[in-house]
N, C-alpha and C. Protein backbone atom coordinates (compact mmCIF):
# COMPACT_ATOMS: atom_id res chain seq x y z
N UNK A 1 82.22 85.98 -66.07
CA UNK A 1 81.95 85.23 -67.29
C UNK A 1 81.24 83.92 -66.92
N UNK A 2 79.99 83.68 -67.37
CA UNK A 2 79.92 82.56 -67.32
C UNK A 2 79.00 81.35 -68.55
N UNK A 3 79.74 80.29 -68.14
CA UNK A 3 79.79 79.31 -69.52
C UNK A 3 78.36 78.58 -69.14
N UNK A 4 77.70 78.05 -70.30
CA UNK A 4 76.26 77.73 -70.42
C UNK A 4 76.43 75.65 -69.60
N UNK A 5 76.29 75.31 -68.83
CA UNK A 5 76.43 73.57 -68.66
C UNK A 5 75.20 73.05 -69.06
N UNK A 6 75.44 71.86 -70.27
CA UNK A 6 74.29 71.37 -70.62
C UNK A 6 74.97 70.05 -69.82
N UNK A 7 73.34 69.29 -69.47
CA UNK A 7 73.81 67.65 -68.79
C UNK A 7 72.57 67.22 -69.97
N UNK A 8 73.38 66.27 -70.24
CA UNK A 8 72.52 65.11 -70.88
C UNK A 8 72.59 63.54 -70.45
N UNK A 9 72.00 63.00 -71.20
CA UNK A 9 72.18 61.15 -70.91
C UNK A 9 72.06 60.92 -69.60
N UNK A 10 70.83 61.78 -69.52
CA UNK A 10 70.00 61.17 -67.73
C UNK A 10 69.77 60.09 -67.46
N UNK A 11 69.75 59.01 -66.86
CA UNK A 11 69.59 57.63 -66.79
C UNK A 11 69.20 57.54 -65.04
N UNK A 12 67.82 57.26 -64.77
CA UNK A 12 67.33 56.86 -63.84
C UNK A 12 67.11 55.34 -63.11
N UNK A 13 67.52 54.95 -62.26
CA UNK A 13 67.69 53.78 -62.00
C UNK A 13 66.72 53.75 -60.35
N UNK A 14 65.78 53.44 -60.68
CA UNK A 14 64.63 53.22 -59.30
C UNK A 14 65.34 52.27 -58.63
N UNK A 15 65.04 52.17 -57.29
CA UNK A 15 65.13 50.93 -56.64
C UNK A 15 64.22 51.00 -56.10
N UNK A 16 64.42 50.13 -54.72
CA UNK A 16 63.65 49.92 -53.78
C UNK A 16 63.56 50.72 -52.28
N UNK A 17 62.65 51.61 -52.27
CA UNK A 17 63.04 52.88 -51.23
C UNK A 17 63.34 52.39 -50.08
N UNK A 18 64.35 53.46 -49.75
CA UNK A 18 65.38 52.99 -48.20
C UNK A 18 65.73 54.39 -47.87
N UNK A 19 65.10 54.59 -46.23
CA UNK A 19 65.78 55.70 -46.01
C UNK A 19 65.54 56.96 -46.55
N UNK A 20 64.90 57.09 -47.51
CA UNK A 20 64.49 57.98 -48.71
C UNK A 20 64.92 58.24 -49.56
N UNK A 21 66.21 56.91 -50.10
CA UNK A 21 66.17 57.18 -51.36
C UNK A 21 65.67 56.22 -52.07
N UNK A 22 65.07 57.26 -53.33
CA UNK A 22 64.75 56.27 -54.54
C UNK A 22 65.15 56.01 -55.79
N UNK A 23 66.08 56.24 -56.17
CA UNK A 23 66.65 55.71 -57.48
C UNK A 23 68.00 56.77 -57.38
N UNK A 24 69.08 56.00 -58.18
CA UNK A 24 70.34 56.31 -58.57
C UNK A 24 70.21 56.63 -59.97
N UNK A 25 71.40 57.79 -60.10
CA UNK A 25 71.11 58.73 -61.47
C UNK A 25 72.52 58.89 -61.93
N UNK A 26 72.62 58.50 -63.42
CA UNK A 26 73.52 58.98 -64.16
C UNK A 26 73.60 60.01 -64.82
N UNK A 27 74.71 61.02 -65.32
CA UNK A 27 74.48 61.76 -66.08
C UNK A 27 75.60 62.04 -67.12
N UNK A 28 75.67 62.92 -68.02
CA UNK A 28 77.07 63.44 -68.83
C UNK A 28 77.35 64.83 -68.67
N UNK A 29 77.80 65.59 -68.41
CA UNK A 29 78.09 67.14 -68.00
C UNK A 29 79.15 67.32 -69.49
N UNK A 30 78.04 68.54 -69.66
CA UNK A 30 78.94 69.01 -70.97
C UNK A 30 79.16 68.02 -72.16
N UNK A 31 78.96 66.94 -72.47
CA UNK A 31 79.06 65.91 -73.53
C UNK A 31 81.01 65.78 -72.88
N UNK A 32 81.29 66.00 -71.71
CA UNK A 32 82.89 65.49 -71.39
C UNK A 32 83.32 64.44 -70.46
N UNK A 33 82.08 64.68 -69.54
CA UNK A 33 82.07 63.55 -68.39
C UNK A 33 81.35 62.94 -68.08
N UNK A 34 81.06 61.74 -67.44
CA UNK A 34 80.21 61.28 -67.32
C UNK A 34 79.84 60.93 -65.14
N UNK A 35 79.25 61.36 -64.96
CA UNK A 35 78.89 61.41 -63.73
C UNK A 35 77.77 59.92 -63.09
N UNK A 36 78.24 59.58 -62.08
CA UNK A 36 77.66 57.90 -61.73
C UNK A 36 77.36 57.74 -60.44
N UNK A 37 76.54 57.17 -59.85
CA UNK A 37 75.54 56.93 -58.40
C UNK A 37 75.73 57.89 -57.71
N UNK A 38 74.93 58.86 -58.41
CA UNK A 38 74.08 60.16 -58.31
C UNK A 38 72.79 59.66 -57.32
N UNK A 39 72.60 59.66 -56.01
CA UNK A 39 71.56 59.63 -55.32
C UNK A 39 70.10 60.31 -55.02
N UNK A 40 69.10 59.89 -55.60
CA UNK A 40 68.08 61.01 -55.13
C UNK A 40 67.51 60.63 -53.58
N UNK A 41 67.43 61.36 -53.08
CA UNK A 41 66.34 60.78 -51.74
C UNK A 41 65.09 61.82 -52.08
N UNK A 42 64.11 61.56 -51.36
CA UNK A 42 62.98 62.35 -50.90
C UNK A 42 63.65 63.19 -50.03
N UNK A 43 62.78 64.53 -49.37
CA UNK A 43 63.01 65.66 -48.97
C UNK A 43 61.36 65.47 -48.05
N UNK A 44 61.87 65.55 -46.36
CA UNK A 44 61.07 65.43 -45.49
C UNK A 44 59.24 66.11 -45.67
N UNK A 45 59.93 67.86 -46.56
CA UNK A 45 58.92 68.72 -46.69
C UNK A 45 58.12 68.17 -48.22
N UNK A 46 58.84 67.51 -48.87
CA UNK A 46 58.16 67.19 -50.37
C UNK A 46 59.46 67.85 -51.08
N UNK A 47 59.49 66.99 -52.38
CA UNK A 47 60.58 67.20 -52.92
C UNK A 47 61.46 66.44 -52.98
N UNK A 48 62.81 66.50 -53.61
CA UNK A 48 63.90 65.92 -53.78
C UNK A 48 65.19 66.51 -53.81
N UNK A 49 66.04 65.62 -53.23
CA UNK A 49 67.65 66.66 -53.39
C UNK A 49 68.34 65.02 -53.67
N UNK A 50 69.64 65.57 -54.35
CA UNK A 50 70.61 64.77 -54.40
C UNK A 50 71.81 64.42 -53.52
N UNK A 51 72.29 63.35 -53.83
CA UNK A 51 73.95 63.14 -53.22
C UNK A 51 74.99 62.62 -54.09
N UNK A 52 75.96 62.98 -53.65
CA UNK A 52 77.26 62.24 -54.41
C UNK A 52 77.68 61.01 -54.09
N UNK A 53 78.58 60.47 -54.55
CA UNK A 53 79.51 59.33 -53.70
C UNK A 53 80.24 59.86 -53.15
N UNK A 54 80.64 59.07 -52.09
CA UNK A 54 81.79 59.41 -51.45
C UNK A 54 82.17 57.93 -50.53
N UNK A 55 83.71 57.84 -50.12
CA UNK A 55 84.16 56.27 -50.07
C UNK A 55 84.36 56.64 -48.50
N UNK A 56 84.37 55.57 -47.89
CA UNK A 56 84.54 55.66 -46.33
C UNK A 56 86.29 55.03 -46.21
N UNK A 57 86.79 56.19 -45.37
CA UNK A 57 88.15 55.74 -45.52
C UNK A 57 88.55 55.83 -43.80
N UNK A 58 88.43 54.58 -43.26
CA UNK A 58 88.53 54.60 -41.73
C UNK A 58 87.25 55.20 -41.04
N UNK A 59 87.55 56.55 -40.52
CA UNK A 59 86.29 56.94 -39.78
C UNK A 59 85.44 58.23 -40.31
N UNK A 60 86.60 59.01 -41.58
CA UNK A 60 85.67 59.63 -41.74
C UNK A 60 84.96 59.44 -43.88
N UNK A 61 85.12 60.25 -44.19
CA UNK A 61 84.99 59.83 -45.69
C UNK A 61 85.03 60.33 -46.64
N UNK A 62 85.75 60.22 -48.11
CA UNK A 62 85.76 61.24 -48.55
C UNK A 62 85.00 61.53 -49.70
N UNK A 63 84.88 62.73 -50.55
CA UNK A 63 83.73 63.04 -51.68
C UNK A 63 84.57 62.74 -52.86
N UNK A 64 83.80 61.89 -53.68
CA UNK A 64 84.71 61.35 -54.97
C UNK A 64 84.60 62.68 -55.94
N UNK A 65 83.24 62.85 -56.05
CA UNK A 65 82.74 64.79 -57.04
C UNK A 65 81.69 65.05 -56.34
N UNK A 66 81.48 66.14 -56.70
CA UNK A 66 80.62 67.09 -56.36
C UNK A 66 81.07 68.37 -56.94
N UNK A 67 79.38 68.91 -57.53
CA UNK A 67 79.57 70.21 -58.20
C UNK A 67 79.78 71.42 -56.95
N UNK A 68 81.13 71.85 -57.19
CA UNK A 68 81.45 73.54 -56.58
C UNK A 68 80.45 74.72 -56.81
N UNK A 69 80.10 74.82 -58.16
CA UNK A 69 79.72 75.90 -58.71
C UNK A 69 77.90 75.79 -58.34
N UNK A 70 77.46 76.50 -58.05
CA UNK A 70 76.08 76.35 -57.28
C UNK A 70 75.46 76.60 -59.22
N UNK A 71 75.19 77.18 -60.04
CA UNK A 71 74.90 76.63 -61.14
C UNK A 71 74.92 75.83 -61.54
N UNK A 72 76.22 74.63 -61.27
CA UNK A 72 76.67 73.53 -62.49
C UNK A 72 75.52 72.57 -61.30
N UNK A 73 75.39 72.66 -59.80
CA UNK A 73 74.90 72.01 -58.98
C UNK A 73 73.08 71.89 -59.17
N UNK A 74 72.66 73.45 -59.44
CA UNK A 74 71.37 73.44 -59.91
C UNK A 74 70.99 73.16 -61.39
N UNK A 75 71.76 73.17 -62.38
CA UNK A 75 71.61 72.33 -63.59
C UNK A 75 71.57 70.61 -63.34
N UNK A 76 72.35 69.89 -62.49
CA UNK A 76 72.15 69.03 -62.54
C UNK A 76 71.57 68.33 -61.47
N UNK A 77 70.62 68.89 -60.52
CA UNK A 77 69.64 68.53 -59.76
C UNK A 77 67.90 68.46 -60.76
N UNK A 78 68.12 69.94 -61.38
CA UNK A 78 67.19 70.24 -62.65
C UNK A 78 66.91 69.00 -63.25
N UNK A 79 68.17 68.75 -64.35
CA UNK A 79 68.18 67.46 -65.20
C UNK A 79 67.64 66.32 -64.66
N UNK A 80 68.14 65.99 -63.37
CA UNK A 80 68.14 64.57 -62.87
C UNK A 80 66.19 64.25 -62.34
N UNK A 81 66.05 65.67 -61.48
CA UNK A 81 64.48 65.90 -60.69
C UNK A 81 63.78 65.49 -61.99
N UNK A 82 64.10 66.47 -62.93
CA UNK A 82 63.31 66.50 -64.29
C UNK A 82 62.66 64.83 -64.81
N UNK A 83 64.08 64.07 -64.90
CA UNK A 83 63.74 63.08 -65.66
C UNK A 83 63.31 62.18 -64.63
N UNK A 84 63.43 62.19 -63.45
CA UNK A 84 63.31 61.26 -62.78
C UNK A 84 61.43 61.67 -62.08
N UNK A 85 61.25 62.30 -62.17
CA UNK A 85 59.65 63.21 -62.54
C UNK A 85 58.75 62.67 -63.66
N UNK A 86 59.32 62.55 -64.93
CA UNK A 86 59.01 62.32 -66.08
C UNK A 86 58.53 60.51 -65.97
N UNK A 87 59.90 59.95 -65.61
CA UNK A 87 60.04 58.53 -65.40
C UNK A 87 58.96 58.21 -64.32
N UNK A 88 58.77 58.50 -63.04
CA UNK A 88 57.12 58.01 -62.27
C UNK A 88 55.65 58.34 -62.48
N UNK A 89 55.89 59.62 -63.31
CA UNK A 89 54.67 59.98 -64.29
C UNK A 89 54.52 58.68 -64.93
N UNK A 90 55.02 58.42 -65.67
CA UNK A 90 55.14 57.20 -66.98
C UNK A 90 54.55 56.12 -66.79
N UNK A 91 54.71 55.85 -65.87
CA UNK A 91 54.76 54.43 -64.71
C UNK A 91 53.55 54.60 -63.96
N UNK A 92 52.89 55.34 -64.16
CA UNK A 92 51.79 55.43 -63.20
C UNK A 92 50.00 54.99 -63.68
């Protein structure tokens, strides 16, 4: 069975590139949650992937969320690439 995940209330936040990333991304999953410093970096070959947070606890660290479900994970790489695509178009 599986259930349809809409993400909305994309919110792109550019910074100043480091490392390869460039802007932090908000989102809402399902109109239930709201998801926060969502990382994009660049991707060596071209492209983009994301990261989660996660808190450093002594030496190693742990993941605050992250999507399990490799759908709910490619819906909201989709959403985020999408708008954050849209947003340097704009700007250009």
């Amino acid at each position: 069975m599986s259930v349809e995940t809409t993400i909305n209330e994309v919110t792109i936040i550019p910074i100043k590139p480091k490392n390869g990333l460039v802007a932090l991304a908000t989102c809402v999953l399902d109109n239930k949650i709201f998801l926060g410093s969502i990382g994009i970096y660049t991707r060596l070959k071209g492209g983009y992937r994301l990261t989660y947070p996660n808190k450093k606890m002594g030496e190693s660290s742990i993941n605050l969320y992250h999507p399990i479900s490799k759908d709910v994970g490619d819906a909201i790489e989709k959403a985020i690439i999408e708008e954050y695509e849209r947003l340097i178009s704009d700007s250009v």
